[in-house]
N, C-alpha and C. Protein backbone atom coordinates (compact mmCIF):
# COMPACT_ATOMS: atom_id res chain seq x y z
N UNK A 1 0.84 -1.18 0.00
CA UNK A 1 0.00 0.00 0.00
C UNK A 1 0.88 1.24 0.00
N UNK A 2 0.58 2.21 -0.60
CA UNK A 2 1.32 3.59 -0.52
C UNK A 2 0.92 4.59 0.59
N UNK A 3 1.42 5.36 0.65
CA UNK A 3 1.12 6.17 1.50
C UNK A 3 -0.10 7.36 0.86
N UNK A 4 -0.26 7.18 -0.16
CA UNK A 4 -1.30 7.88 -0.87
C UNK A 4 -3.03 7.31 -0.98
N UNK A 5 -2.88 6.16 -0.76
CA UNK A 5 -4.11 5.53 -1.06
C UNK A 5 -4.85 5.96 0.54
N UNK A 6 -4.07 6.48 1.65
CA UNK A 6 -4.62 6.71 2.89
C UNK A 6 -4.83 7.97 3.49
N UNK A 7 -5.41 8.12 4.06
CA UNK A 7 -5.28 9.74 4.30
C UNK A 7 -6.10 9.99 5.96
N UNK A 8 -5.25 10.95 6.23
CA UNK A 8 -6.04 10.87 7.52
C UNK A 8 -7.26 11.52 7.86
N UNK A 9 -8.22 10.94 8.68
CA UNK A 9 -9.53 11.70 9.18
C UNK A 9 -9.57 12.04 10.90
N UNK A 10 -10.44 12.77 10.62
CA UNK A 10 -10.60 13.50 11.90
C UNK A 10 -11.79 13.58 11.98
N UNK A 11 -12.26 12.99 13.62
CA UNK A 11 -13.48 12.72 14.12
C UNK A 11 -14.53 13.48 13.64
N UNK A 12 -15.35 12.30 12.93
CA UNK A 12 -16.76 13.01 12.03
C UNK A 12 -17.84 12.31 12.45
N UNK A 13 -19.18 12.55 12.08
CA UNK A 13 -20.19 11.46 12.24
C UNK A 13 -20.41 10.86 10.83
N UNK A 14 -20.90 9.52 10.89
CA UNK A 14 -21.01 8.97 9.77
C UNK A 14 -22.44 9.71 9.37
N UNK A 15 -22.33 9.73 7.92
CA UNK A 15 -23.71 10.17 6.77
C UNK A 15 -24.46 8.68 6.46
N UNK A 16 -25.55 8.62 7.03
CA UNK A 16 -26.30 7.51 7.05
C UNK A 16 -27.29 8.25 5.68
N UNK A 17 -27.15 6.98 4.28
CA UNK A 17 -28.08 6.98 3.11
C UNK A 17 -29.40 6.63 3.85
N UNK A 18 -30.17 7.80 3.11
CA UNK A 18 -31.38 7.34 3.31
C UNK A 18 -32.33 7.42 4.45
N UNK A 19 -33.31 7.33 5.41
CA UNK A 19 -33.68 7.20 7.09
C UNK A 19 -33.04 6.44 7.81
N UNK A 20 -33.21 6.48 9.27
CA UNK A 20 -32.53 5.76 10.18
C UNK A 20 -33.86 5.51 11.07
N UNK A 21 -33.85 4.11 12.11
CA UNK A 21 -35.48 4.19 12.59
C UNK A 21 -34.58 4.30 13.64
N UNK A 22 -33.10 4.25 14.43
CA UNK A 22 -32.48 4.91 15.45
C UNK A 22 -31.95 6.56 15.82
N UNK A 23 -32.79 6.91 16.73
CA UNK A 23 -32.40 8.69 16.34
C UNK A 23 -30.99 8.85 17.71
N UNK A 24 -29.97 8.05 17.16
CA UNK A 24 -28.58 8.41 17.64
C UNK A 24 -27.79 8.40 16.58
N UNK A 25 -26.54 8.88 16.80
CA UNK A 25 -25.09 8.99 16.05
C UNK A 25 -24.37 8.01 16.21
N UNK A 26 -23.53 7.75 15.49
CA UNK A 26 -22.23 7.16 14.82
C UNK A 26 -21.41 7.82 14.25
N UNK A 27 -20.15 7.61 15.00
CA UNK A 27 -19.01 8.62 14.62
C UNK A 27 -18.11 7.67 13.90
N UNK A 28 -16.81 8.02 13.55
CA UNK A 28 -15.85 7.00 12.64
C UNK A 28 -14.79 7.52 13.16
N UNK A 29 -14.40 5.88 13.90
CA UNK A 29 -13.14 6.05 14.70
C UNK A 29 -11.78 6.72 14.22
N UNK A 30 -11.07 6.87 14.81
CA UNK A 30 -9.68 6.95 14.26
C UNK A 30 -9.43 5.59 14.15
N UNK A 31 -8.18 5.39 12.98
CA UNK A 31 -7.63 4.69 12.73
C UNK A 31 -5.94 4.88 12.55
N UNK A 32 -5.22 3.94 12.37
CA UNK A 32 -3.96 3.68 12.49
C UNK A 32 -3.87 2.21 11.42
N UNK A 33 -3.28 2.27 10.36
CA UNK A 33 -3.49 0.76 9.37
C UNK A 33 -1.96 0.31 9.15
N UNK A 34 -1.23 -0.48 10.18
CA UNK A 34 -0.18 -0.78 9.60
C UNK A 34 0.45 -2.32 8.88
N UNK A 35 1.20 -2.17 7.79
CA UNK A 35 1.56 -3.56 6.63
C UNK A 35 2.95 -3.86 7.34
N UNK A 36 2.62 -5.21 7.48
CA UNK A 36 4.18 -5.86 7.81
C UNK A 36 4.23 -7.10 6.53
N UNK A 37 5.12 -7.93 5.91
CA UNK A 37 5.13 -9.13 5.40
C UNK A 37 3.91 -10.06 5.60
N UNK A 38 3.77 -9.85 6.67
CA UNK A 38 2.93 -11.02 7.16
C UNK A 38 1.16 -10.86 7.18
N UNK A 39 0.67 -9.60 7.31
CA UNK A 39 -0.31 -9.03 7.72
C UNK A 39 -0.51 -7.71 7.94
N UNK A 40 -2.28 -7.27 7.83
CA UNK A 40 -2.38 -6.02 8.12
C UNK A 40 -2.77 -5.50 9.02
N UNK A 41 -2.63 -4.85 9.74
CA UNK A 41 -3.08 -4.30 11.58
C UNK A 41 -3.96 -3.27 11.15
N UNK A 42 -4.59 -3.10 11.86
CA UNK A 42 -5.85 -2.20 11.90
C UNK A 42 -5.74 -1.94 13.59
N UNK A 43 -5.89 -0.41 13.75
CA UNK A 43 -5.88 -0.18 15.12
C UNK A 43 -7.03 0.89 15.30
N UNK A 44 -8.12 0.85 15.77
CA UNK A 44 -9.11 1.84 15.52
C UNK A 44 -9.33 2.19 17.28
N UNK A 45 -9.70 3.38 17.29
CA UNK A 45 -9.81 3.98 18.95
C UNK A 45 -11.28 4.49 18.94
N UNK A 46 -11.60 4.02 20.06
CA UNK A 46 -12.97 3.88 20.75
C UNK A 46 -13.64 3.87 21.85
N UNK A 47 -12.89 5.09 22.51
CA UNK A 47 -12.74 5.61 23.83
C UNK A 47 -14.63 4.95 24.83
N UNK A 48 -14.42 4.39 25.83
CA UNK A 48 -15.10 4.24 26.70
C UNK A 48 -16.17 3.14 25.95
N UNK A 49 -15.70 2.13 24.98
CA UNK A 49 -16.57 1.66 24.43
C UNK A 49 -15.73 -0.21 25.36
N UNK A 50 -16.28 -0.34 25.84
CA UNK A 50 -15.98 -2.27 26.28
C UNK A 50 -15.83 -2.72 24.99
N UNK A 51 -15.25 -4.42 25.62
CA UNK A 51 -14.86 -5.25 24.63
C UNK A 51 -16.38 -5.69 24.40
N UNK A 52 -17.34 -5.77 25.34
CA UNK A 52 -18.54 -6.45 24.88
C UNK A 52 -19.32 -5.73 23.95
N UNK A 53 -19.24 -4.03 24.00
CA UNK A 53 -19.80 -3.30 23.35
C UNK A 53 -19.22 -3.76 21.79
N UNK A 54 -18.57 -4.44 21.37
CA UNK A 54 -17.84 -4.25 19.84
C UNK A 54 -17.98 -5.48 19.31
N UNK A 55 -18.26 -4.91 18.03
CA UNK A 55 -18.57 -6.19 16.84
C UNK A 55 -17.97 -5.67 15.26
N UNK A 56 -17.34 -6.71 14.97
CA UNK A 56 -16.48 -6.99 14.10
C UNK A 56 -17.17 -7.48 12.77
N UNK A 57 -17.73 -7.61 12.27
CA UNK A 57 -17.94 -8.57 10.96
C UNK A 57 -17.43 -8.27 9.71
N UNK A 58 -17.26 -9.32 8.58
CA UNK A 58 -16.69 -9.47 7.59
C UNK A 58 -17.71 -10.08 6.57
N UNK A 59 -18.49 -9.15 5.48
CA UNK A 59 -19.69 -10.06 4.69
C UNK A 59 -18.90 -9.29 3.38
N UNK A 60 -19.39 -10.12 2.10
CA UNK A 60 -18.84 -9.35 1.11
C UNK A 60 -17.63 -8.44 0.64
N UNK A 61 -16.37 -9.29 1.54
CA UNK A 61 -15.26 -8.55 1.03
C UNK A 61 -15.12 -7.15 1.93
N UNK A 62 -16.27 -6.43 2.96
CA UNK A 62 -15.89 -5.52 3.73
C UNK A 62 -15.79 -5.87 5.27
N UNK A 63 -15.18 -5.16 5.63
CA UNK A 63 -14.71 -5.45 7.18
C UNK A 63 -15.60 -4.48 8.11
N UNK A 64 -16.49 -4.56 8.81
CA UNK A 64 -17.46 -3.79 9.41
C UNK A 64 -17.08 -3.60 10.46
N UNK A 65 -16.44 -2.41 11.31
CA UNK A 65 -16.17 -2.19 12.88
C UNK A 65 -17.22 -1.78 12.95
N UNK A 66 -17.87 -1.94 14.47
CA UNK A 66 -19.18 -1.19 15.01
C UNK A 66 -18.69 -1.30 16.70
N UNK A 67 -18.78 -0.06 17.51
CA UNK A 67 -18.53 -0.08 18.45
C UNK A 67 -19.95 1.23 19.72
N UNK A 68 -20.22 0.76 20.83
CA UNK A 68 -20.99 1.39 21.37
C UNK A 68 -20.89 1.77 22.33
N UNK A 69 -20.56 2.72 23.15
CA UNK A 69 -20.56 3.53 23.84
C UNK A 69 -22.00 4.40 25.04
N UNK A 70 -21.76 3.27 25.66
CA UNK A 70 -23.06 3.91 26.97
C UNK A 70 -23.03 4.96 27.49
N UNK A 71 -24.02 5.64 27.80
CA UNK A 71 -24.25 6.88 28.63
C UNK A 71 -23.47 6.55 30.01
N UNK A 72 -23.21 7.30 31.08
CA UNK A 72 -22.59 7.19 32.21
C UNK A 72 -23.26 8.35 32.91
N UNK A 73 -24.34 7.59 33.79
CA UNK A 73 -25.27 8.37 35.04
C UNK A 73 -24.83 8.47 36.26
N UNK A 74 -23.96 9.35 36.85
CA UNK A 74 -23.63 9.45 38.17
C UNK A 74 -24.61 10.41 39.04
N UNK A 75 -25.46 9.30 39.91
CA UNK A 75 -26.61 9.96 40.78
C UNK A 75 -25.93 10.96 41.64
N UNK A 76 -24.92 10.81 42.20
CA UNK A 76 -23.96 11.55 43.32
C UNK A 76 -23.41 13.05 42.58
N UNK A 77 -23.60 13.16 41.18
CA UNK A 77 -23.00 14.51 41.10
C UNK A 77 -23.71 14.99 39.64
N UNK A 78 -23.35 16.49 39.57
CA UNK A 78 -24.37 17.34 38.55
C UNK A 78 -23.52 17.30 37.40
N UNK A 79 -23.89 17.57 36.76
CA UNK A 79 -22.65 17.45 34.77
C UNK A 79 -22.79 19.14 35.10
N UNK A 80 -21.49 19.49 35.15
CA UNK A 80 -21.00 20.81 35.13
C UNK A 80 -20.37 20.94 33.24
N UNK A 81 -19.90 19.92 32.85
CA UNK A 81 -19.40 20.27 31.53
C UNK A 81 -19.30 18.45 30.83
N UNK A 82 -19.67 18.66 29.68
CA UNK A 82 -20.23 17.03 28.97
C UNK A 82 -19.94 17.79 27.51
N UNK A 83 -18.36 17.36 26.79
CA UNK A 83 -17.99 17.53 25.83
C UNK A 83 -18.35 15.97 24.79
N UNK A 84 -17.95 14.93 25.43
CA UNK A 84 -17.82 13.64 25.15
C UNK A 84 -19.14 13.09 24.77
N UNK A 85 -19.59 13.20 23.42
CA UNK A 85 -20.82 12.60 23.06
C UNK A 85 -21.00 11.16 23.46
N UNK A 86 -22.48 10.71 24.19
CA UNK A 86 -22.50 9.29 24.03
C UNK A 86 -22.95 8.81 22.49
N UNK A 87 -22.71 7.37 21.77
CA UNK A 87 -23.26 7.30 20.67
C UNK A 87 -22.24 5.88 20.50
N UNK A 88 -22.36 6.05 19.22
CA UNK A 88 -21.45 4.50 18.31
C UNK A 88 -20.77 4.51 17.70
N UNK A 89 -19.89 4.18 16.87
CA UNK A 89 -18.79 3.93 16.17
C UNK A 89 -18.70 2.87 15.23
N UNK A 90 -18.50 3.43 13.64
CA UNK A 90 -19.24 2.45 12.67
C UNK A 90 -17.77 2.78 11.80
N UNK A 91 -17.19 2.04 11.33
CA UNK A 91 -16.58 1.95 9.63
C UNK A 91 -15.86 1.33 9.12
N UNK A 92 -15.82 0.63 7.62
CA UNK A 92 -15.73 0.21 7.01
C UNK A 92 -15.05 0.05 6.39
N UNK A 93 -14.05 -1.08 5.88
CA UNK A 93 -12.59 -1.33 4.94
C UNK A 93 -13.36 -2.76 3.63
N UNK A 94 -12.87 -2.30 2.16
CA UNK A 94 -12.86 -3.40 1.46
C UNK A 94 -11.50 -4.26 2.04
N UNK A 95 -11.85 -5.17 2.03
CA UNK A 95 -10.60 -6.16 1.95
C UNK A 95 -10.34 -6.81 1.41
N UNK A 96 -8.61 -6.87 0.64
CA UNK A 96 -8.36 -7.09 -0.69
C UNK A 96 -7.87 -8.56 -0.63
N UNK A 97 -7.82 -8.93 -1.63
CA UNK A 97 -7.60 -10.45 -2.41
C UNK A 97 -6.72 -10.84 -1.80
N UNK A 98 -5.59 -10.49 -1.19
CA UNK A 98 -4.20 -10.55 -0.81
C UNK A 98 -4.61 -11.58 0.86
N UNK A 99 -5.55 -11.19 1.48
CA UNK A 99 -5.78 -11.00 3.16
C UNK A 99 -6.88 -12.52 3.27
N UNK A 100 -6.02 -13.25 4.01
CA UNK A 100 -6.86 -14.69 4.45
C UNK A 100 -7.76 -14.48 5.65
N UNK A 101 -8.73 -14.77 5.03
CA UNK A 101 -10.68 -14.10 5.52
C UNK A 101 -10.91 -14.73 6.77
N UNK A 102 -10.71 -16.31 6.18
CA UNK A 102 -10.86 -17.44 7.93
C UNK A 102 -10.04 -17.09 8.99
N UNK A 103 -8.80 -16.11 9.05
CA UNK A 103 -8.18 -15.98 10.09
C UNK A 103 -8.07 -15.05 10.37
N UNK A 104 -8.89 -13.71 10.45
CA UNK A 104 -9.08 -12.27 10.88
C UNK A 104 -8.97 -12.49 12.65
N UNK A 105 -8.35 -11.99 12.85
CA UNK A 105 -8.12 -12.00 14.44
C UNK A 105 -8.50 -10.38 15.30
N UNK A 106 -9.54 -10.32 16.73
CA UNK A 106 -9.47 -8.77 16.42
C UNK A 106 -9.42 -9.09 18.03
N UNK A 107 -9.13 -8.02 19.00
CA UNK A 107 -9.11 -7.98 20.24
C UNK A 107 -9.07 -6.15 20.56
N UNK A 108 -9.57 -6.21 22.15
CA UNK A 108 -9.94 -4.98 22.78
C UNK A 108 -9.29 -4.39 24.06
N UNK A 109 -8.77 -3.43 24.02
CA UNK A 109 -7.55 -3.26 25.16
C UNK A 109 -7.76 -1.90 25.42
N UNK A 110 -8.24 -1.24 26.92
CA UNK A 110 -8.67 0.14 26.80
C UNK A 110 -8.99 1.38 25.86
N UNK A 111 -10.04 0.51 25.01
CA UNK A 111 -10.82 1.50 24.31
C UNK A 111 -10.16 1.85 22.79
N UNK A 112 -8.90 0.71 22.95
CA UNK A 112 -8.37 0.66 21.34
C UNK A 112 -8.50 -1.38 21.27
N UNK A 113 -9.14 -1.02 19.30
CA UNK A 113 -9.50 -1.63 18.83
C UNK A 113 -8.25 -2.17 18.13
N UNK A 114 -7.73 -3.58 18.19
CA UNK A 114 -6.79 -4.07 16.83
C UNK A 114 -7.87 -5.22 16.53
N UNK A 115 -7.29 -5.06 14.98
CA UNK A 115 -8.34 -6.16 14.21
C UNK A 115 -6.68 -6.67 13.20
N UNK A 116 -5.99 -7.90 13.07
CA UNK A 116 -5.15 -8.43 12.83
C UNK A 116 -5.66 -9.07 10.98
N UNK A 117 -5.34 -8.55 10.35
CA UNK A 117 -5.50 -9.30 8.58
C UNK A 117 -4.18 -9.92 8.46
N UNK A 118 -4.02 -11.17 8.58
CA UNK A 118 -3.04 -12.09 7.88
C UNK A 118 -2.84 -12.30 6.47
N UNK A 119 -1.89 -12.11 5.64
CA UNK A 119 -2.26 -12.50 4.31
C UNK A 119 -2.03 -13.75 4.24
N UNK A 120 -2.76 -14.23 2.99
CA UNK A 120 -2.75 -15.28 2.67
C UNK A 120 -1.21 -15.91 1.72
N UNK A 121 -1.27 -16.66 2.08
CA UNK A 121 0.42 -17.45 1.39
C UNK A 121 -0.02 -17.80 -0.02
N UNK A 122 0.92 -17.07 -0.71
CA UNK A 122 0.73 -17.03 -2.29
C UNK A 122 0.96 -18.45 -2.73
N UNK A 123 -0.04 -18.77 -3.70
CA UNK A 123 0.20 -20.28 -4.36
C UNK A 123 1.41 -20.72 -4.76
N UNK A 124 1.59 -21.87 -4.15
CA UNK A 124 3.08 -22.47 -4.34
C UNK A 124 2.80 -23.31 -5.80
N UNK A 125 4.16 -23.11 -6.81
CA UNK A 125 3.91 -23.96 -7.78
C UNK A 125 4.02 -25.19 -7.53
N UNK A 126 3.06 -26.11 -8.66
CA UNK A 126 3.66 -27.45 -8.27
C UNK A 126 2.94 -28.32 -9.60
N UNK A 127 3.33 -29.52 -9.52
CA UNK A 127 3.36 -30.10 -10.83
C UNK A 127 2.00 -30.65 -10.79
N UNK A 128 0.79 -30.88 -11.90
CA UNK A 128 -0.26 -31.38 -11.98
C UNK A 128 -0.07 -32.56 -12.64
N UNK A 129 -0.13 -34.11 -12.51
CA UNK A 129 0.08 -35.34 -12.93
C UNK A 129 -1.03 -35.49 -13.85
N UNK A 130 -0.83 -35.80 -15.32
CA UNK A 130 -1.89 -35.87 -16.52
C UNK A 130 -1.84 -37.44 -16.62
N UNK A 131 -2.77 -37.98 -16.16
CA UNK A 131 -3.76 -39.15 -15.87
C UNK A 131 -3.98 -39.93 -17.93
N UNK A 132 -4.05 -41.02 -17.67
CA UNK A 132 -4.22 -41.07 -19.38
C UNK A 132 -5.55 -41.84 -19.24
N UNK A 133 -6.80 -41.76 -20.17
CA UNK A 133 -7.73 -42.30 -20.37
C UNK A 133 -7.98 -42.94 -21.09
């Protein structure tokens, strides 16, 4: 990958096509995408969101982060200042031909997301035996 095909973003809400029958937000995490030989790291941040809050899926070649983020009600004291929207965390990577699908690995570690793409081991040549009929 080049350094051109990426570009950085800064905390937005996602543009949902069309209605929504949920009247909350979804923002789009930061990310961090780094290539070694072996695989591609994905590191997405998702401040105050649990490991239970997050779901991962992979349908059609895209990689779906979704992460959620609960309100936090403290009966004992008044909200003097509430910058930190509650809401969700949604977005989306094609994933290319190169990246072995059955072994996506993803885990959750204070509010940062890694999602692990292994590539797949390029076809080894080898001889096809022609059978006579």
């Amino acid at each position: 990958m080049s350094d051109q095909e990426l570009k950085v973003q800064h905390k937005q809400e996602v543009q949902h096509r069309g209605e929504t029958t949920k009247p909350e937000k979804y923002f789009i995490p930061a990310v961090d995408i780094y290539e070694s030989d072996a695989d591609v790291t994905v590191i997405a941040e998702m401040p105050g969101v649990a490991a239970t809050g997050v779901d991962v899926t992979l349908e059609d070649d895209v990689l779906t982060i979704r992460g959620r983020k609960e309100g936090e009600e403290l009966s004992h004291a008044r909200v003097l200042l509430q910058e930190y929207e509650t809401g969700s965390y949604q977005r989306r990577f094609t994933v290319a031909e190169t990246i072995d699908q059955n072994n996506i690995k993803a885990s959750m570690n204070n509010g940062m997301l890694k999602v692990v793409l292994p590539k797949a081991a390029p076809a080894k040549p080898r001889k096809i035996e022609v059978k006579v009929e």
